[in-house]
PDB file of N, CA and C in Angstrom:
ATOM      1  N   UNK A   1       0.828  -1.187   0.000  1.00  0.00           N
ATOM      2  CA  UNK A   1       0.000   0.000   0.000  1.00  0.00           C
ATOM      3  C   UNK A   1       0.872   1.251   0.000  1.00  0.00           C
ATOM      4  N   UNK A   2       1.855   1.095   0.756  1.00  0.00           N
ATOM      5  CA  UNK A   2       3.260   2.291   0.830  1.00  0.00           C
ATOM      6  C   UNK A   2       3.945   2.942  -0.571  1.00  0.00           C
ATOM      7  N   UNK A   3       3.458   2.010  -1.419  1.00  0.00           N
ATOM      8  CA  UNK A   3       4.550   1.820  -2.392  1.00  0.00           C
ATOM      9  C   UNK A   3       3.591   2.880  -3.327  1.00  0.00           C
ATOM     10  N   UNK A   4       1.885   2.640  -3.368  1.00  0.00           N
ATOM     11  CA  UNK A   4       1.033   3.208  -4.278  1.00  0.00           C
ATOM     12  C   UNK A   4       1.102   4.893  -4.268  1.00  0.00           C
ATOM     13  N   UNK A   5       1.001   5.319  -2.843  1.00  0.00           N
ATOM     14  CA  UNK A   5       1.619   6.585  -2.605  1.00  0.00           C
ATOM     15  C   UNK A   5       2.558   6.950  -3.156  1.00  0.00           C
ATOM     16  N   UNK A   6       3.515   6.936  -3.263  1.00  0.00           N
ATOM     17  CA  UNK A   6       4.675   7.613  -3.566  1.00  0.00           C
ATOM     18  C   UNK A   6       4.740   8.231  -5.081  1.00  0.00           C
ATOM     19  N   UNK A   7       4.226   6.483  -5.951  1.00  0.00           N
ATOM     20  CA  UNK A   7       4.269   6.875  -7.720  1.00  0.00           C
ATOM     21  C   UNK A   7       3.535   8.313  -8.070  1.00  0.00           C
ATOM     22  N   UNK A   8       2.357   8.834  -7.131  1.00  0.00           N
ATOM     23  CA  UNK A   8       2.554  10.229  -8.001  1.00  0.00           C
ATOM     24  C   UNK A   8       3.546  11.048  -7.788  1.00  0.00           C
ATOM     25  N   UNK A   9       3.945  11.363  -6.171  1.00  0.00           N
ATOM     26  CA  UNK A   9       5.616  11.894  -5.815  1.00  0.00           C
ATOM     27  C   UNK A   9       6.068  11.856  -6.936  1.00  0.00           C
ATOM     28  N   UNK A  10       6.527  10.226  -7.171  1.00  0.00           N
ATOM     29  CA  UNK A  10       7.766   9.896  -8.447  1.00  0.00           C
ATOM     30  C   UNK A  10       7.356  10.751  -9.542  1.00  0.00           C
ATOM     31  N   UNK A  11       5.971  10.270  -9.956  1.00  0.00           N
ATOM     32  CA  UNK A  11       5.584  11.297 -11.913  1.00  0.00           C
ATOM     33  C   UNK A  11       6.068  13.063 -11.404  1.00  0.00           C
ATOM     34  N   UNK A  12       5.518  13.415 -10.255  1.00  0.00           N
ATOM     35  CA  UNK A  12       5.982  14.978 -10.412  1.00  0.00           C
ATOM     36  C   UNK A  12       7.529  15.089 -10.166  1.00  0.00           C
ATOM     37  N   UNK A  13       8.495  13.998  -9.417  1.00  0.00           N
ATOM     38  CA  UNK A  13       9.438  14.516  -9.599  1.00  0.00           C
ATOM     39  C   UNK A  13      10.157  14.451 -11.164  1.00  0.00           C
ATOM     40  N   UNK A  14       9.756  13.185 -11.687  1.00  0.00           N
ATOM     41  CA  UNK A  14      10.280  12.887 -12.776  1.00  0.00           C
ATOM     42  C   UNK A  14       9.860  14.228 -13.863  1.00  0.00           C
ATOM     43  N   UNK A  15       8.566  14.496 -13.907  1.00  0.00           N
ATOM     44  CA  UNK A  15       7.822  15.768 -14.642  1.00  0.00           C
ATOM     45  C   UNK A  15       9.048  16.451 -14.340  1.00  0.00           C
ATOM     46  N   UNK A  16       9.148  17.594 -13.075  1.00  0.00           N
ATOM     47  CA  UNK A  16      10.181  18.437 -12.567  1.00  0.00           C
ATOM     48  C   UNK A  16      11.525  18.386 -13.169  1.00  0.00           C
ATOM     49  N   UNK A  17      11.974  17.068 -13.197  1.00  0.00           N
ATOM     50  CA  UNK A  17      13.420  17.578 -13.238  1.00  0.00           C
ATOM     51  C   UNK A  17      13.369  17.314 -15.135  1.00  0.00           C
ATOM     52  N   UNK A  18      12.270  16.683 -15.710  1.00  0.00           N
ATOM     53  CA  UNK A  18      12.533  16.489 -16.991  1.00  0.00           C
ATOM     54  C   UNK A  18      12.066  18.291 -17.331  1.00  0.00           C
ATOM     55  N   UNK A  19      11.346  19.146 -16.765  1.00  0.00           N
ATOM     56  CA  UNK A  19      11.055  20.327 -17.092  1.00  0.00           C
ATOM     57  C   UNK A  19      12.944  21.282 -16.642  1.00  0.00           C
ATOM     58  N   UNK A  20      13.187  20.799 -16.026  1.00  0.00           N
ATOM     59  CA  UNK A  20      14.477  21.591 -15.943  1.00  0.00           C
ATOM     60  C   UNK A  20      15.608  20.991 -16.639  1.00  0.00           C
ATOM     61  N   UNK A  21      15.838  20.027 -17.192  1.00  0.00           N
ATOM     62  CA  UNK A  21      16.973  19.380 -17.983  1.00  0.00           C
ATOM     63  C   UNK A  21      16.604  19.978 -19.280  1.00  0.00           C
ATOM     64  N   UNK A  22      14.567  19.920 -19.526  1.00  0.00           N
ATOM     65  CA  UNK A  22      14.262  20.564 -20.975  1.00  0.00           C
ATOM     66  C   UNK A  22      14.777  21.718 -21.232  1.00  0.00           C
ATOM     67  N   UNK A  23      14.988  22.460 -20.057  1.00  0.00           N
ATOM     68  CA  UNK A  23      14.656  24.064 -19.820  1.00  0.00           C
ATOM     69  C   UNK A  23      15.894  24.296 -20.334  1.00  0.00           C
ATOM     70  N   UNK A  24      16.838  23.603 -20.254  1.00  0.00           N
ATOM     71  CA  UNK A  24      18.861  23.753 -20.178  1.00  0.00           C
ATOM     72  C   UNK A  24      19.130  23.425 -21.747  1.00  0.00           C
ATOM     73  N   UNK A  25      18.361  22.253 -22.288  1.00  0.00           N
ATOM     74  CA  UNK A  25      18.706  21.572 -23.384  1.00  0.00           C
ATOM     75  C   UNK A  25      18.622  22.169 -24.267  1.00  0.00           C
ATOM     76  N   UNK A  26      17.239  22.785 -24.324  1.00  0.00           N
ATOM     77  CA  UNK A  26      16.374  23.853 -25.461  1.00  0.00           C
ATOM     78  C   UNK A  26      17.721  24.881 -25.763  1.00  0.00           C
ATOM     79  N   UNK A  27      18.380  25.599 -24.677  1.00  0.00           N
ATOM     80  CA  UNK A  27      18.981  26.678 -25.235  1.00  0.00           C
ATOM     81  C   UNK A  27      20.171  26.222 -25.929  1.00  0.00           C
ATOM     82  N   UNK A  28      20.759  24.972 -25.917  1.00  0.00           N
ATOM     83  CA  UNK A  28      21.777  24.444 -26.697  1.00  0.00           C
ATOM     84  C   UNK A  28      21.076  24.338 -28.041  1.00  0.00           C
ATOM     85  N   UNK A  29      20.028  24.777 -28.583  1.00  0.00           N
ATOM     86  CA  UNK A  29      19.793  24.221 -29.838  1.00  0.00           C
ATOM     87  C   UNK A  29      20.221  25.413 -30.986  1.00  0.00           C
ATOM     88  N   UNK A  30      20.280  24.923 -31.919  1.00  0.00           N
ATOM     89  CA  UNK A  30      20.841  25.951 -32.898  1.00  0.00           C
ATOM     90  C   UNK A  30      20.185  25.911 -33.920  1.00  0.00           C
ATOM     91  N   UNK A  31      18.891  25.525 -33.800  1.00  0.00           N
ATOM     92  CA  UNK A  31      17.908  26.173 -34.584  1.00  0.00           C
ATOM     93  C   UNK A  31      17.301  27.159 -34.177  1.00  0.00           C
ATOM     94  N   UNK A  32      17.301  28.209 -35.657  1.00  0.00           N
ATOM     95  CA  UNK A  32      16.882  29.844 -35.255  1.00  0.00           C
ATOM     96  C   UNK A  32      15.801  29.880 -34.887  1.00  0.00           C
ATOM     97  N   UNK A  33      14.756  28.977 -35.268  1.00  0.00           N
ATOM     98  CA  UNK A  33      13.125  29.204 -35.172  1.00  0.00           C
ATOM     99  C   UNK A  33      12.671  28.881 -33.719  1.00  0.00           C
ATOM    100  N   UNK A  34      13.834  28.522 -32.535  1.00  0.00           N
ATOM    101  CA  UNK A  34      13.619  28.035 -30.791  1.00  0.00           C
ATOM    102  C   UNK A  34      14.572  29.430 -30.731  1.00  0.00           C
ATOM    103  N   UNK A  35      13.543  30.415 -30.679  1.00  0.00           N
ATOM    104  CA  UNK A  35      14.215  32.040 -29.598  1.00  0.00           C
ATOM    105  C   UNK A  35      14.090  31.526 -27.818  1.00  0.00           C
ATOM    106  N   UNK A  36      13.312  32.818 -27.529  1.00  0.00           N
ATOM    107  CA  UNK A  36      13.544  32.822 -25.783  1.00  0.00           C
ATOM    108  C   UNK A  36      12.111  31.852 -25.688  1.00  0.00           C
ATOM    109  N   UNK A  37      12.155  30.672 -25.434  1.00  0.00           N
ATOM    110  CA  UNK A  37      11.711  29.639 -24.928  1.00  0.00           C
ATOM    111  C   UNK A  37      11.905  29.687 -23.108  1.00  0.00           C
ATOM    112  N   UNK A  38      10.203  29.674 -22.708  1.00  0.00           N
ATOM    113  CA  UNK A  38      10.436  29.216 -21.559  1.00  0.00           C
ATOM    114  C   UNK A  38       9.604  27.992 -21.345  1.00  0.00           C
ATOM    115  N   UNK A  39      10.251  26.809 -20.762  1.00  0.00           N
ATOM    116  CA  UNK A  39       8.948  26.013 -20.047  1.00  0.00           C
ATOM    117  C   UNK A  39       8.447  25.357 -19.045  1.00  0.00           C
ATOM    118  N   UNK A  40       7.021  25.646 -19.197  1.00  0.00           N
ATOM    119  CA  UNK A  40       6.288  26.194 -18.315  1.00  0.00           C
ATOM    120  C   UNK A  40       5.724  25.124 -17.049  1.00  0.00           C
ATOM    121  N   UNK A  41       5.532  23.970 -17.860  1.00  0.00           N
ATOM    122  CA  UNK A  41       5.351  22.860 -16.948  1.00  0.00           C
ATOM    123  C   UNK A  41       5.378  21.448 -17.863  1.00  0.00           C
ATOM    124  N   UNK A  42       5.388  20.409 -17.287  1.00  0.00           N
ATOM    125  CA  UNK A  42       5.490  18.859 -18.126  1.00  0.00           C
ATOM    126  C   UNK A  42       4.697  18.046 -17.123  1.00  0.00           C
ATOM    127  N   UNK A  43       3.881  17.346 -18.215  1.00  0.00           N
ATOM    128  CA  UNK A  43       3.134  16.143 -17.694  1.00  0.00           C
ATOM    129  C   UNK A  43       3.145  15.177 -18.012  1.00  0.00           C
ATOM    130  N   UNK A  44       3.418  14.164 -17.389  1.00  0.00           N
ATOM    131  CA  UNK A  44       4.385  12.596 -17.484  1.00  0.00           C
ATOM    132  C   UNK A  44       2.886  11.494 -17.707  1.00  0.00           C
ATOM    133  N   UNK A  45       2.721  10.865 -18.395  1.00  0.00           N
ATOM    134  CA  UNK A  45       2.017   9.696 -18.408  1.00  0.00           C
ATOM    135  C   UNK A  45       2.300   8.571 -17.352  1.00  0.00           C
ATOM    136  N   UNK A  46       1.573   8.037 -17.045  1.00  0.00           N
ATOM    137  CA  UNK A  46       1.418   7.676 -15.494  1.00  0.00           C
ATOM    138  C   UNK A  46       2.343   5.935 -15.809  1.00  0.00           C
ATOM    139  N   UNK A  47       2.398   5.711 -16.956  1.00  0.00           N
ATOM    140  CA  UNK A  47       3.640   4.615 -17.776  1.00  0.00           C
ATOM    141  C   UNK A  47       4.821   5.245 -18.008  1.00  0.00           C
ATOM    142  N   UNK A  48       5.271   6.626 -18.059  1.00  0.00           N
ATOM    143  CA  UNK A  48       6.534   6.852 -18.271  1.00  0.00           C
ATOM    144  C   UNK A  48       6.375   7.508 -20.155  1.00  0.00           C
ATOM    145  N   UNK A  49       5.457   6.824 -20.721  1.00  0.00           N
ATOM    146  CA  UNK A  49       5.599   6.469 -21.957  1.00  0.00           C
ATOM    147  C   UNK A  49       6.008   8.192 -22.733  1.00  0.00           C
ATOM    148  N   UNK A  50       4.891   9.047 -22.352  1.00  0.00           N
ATOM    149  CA  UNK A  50       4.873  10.420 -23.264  1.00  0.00           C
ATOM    150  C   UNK A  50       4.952  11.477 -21.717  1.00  0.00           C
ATOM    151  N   UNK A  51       5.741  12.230 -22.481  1.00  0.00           N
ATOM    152  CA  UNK A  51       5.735  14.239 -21.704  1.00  0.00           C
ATOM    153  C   UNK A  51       5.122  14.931 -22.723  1.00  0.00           C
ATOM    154  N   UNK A  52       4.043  15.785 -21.822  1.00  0.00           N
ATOM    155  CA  UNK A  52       3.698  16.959 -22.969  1.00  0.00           C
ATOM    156  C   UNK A  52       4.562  17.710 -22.330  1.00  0.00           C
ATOM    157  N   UNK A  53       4.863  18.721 -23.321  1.00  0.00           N
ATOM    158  CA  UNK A  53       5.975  19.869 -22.742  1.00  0.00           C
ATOM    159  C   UNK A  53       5.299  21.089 -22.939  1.00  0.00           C
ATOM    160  N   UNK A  54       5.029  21.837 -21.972  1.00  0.00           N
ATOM    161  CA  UNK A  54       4.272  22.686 -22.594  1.00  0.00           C
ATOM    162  C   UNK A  54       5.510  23.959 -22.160  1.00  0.00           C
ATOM    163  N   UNK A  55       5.356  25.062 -23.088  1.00  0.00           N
ATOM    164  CA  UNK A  55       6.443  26.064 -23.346  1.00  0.00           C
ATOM    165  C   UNK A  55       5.820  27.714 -23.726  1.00  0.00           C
ATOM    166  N   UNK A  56       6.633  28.924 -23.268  1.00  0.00           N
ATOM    167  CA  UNK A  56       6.110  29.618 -24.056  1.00  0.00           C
ATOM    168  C   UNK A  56       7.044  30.564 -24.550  1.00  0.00           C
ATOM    169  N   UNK A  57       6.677  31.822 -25.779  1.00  0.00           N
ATOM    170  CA  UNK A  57       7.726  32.499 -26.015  1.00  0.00           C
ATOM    171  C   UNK A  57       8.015  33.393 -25.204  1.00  0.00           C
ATOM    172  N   UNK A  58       8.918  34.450 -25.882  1.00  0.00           N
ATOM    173  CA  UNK A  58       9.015  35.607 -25.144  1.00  0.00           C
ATOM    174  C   UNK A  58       9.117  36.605 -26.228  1.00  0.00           C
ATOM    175  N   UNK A  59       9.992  35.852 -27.592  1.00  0.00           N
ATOM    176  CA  UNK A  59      10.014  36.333 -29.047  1.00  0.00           C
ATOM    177  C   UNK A  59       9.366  35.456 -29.732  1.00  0.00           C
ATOM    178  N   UNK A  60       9.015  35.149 -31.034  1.00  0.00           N
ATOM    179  CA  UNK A  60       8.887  34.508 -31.873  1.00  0.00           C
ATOM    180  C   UNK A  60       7.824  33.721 -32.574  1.00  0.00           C
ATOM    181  N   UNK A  61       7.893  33.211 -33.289  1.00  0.00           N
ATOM    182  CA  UNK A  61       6.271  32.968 -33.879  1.00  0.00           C
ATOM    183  C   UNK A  61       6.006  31.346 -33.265  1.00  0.00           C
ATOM    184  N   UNK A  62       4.914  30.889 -32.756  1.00  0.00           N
ATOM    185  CA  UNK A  62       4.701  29.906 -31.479  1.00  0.00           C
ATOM    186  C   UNK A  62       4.381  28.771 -32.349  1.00  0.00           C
ATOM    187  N   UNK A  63       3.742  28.570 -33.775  1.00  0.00           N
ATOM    188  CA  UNK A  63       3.675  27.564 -34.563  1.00  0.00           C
ATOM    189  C   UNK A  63       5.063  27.003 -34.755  1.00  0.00           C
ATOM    190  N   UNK A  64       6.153  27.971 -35.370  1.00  0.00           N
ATOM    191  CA  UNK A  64       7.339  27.436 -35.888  1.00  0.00           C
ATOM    192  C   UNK A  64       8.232  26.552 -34.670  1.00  0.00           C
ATOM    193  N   UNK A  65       7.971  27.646 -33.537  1.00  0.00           N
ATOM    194  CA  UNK A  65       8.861  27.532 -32.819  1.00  0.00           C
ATOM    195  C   UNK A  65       8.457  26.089 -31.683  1.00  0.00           C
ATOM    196  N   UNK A  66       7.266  25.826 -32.243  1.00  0.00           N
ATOM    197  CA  UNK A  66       6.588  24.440 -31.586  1.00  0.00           C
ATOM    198  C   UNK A  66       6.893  23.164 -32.978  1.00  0.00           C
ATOM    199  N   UNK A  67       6.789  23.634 -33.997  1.00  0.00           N
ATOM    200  CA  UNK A  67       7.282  22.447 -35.227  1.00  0.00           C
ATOM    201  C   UNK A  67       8.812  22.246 -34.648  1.00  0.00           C
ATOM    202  N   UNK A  68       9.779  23.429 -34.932  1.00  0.00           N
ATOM    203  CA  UNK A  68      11.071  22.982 -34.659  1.00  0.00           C
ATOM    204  C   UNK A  68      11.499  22.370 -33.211  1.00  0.00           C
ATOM    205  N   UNK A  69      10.604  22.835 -32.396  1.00  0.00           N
ATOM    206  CA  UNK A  69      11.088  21.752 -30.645  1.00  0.00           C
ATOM    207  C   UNK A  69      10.636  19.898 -31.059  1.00  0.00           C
ATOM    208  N   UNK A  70       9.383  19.897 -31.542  1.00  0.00           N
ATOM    209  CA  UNK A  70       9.058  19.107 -31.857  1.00  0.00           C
ATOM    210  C   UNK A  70      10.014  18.154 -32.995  1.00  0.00           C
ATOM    211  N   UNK A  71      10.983  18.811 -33.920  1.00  0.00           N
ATOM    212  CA  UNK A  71      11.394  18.069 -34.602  1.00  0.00           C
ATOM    213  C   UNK A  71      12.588  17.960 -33.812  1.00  0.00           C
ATOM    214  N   UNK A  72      13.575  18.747 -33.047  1.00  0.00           N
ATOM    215  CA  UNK A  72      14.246  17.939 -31.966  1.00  0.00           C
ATOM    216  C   UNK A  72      14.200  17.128 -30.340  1.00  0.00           C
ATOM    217  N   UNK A  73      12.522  16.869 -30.747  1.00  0.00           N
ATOM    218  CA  UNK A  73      12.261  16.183 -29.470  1.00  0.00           C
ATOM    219  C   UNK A  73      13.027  14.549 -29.156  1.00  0.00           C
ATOM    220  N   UNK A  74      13.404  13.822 -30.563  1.00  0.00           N
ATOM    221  CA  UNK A  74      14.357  12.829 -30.420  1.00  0.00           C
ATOM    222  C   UNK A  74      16.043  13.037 -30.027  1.00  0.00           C
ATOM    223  N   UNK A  75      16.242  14.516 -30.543  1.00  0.00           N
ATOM    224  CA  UNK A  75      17.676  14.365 -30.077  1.00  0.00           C
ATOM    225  C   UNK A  75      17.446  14.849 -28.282  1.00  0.00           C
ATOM    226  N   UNK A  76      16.590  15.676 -27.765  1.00  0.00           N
ATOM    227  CA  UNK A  76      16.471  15.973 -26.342  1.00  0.00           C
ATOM    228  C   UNK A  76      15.974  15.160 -25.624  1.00  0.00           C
ATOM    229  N   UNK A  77      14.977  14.236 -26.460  1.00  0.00           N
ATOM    230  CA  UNK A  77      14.814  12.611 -25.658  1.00  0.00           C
ATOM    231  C   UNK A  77      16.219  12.353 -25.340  1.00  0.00           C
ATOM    232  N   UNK A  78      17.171  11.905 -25.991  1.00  0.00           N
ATOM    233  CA  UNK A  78      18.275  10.936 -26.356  1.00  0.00           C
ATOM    234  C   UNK A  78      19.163  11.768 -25.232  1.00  0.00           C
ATOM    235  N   UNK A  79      19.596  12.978 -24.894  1.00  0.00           N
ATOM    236  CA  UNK A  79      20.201  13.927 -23.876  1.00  0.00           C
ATOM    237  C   UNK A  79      19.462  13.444 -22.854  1.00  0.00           C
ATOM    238  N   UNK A  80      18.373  13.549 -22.858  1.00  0.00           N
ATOM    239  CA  UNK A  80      17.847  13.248 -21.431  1.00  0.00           C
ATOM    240  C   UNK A  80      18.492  12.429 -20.422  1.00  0.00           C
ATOM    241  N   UNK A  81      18.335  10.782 -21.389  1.00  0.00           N
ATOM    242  CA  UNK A  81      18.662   9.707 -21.189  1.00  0.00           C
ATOM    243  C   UNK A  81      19.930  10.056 -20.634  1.00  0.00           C
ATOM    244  N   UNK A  82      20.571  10.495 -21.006  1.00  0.00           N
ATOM    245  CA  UNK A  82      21.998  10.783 -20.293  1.00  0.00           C
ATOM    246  C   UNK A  82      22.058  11.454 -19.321  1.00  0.00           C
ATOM    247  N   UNK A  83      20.969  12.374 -18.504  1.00  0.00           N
ATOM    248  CA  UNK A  83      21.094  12.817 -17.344  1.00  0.00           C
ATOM    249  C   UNK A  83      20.211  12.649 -16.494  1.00  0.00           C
ATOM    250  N   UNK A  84      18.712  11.057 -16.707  1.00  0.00           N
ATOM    251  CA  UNK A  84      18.278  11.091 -15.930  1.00  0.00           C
ATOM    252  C   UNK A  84      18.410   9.343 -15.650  1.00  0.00           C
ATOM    253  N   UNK A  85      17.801   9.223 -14.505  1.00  0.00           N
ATOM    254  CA  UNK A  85      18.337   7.974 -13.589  1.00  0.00           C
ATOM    255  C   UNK A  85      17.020   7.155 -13.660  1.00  0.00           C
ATOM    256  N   UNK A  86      16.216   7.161 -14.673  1.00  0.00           N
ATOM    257  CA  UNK A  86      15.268   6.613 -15.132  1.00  0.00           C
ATOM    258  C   UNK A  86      14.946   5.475 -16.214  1.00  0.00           C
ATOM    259  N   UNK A  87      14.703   4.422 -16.252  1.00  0.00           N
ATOM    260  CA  UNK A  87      14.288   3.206 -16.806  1.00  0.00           C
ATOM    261  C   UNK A  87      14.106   3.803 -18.595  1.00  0.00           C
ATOM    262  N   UNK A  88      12.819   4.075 -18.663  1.00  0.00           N
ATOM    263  CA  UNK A  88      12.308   4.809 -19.591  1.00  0.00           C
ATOM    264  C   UNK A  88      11.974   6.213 -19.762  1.00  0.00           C
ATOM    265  N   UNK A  89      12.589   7.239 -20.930  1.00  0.00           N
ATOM    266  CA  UNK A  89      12.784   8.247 -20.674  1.00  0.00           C
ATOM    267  C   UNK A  89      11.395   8.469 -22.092  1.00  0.00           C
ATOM    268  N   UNK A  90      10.510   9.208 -21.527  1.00  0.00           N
ATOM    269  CA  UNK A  90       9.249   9.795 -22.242  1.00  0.00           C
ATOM    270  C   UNK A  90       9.641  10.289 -23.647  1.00  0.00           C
ATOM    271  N   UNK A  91       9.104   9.893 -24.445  1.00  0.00           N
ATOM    272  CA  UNK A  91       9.064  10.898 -26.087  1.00  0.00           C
ATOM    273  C   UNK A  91       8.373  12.019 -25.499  1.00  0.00           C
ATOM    274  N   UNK A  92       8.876  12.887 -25.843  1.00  0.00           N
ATOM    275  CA  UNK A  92       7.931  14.396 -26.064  1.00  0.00           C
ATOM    276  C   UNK A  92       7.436  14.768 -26.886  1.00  0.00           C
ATOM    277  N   UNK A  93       6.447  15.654 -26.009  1.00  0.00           N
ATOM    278  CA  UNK A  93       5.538  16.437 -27.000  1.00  0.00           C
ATOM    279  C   UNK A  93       4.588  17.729 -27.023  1.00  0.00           C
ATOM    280  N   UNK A  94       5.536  18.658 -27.617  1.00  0.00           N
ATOM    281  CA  UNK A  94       5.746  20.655 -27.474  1.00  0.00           C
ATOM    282  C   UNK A  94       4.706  20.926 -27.421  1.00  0.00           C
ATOM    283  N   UNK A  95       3.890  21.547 -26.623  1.00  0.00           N
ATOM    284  CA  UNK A  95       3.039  21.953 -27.357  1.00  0.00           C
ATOM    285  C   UNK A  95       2.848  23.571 -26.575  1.00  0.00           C
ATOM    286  N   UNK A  96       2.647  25.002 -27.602  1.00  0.00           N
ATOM    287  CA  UNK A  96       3.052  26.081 -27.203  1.00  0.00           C
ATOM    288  C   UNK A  96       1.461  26.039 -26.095  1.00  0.00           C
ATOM    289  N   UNK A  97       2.029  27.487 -24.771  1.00  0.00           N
ATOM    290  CA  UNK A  97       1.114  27.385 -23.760  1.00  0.00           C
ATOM    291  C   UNK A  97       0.515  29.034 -23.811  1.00  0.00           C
ATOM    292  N   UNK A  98      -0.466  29.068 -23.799  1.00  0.00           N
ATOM    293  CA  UNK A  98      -0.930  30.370 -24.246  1.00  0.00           C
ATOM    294  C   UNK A  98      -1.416  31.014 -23.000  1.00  0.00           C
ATOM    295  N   UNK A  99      -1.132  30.517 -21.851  1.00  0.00           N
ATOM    296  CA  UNK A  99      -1.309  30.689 -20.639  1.00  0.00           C
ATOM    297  C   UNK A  99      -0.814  32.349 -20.137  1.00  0.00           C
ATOM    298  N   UNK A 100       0.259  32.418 -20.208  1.00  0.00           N
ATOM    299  CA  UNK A 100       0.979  33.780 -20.180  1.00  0.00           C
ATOM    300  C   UNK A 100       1.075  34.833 -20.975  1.00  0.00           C
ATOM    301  N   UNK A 101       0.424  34.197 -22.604  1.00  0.00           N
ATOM    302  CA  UNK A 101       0.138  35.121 -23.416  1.00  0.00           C
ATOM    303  C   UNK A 101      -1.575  35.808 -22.948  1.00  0.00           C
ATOM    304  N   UNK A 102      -2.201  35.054 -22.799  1.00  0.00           N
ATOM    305  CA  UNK A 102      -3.641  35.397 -22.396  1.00  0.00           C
ATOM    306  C   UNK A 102      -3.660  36.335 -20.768  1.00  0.00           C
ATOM    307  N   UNK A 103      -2.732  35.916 -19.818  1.00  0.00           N
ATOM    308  CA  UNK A 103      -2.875  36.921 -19.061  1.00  0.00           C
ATOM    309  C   UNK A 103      -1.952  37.908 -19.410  1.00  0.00           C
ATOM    310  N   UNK A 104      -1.391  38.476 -20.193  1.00  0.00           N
ATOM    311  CA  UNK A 104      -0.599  39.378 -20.693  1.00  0.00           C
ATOM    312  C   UNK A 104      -1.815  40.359 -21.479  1.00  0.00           C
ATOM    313  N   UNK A 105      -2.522  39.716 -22.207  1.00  0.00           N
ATOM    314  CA  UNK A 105      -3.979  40.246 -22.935  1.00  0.00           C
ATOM    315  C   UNK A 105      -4.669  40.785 -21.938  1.00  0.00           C
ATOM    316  N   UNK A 106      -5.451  40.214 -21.243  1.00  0.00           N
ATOM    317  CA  UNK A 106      -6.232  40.586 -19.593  1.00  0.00           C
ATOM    318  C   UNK A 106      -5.656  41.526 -18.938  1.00  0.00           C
ATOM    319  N   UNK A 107      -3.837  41.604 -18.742  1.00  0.00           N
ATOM    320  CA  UNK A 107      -3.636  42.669 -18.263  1.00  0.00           C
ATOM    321  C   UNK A 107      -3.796  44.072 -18.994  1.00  0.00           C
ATOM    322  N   UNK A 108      -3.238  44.245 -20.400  1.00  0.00           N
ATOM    323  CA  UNK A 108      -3.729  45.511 -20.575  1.00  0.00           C
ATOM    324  C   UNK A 108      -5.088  45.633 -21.454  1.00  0.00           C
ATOM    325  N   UNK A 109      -5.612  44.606 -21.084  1.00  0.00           N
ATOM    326  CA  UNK A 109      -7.553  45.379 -21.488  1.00  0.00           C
ATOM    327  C   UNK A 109      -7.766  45.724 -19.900  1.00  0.00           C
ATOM    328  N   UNK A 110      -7.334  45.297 -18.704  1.00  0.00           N
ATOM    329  CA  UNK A 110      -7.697  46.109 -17.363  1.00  0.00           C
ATOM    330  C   UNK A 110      -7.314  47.258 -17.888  1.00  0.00           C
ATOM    331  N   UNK A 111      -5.824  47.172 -17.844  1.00  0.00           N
ATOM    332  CA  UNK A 111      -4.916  48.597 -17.616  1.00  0.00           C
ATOM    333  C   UNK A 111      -6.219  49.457 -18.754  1.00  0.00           C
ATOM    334  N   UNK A 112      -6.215  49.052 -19.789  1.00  0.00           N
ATOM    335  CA  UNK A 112      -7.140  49.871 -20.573  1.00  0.00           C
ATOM    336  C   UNK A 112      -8.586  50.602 -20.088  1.00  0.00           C
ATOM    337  N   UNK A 113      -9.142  49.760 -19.962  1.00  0.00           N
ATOM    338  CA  UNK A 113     -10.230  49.896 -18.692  1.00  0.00           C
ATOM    339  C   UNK A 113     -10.190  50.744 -17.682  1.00  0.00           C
ATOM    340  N   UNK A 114      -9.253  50.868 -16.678  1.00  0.00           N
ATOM    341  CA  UNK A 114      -8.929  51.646 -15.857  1.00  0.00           C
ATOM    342  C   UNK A 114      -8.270  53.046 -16.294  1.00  0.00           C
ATOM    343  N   UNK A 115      -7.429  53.166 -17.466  1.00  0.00           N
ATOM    344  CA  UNK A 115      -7.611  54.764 -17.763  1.00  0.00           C
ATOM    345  C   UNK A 115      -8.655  54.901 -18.879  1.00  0.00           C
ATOM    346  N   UNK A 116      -9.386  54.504 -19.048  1.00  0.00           N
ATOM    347  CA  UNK A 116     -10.923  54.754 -19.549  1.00  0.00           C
ATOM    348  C   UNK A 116     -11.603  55.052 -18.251  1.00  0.00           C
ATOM    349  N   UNK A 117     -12.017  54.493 -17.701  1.00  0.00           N
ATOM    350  CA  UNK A 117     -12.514  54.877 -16.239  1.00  0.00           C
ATOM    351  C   UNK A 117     -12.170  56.311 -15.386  1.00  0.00           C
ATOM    352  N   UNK A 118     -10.796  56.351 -15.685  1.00  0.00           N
ATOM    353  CA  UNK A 118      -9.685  57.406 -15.021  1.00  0.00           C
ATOM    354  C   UNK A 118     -10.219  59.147 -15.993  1.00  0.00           C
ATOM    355  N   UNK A 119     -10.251  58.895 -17.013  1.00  0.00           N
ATOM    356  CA  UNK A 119     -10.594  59.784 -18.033  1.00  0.00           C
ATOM    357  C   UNK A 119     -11.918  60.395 -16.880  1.00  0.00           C
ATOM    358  N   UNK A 120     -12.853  59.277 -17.456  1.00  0.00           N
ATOM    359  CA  UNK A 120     -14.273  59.768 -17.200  1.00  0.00           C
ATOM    360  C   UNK A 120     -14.159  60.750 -15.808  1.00  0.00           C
ATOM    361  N   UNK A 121     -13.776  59.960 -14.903  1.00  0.00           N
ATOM    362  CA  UNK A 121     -13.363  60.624 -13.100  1.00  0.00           C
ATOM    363  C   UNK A 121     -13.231  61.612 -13.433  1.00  0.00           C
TER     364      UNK A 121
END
């Protein structure tokens, strides 16, 4: 029964440190179309089998820059393997997170809002 506990522990640590080995790997790449990549969180299949990776920009256009992670998701699989202490190391799979772009939107339709408001006062 001890043992059932822990495996989600294990998926978030495994998630975790595969989100920070991603985080290191990405900037070694030398394809132009992966600018300022950040990412944001990873979710491990409860087999090990797949990571979604989810990522976002800071520059750059989020289709390309999700085709090209995606087309080196075998060589950053294959790195992985070399720095994690894990059986089976997940195929990935990019997918851009619009999470930070959307509250970036929300913030200035407030800000907008509020000197519209400010005017009227």
């Amino acid at each position: 029964m001890r043992h059932k506990r822990n495996i989600p522990n294990r998926s978030f640590r495994i998630a975790d440190q595969i989100q920070r080995d991603v985080a290191e790997l990405v900037r070694e790449l030398k394809d132009p179309r992966v600018g300022m990549v950040t990412i944001n969180a990873v979710e491990v299949t409860p087999d090990y089998a797949h990571a979604k990776v989810f990522f976002s920009l800071l520059v750059g256009d989020p289709q390309e820059t999700q085709l090209a992670l995606n087309e080196a998701a075998g060589f950053l699989r294959n790195s992985l393997f070399k720095r994690l202490q894990i059986h089976t190391v997940p195929t990935l799979h990019f997918q851009f997170d619009r999470t930070t772009e959307r509250a970036a939107e929300l913030g200035a339709l407030i800000a907008q809002a509020n000197a519209t408001r400010a005017k009227e006062d």
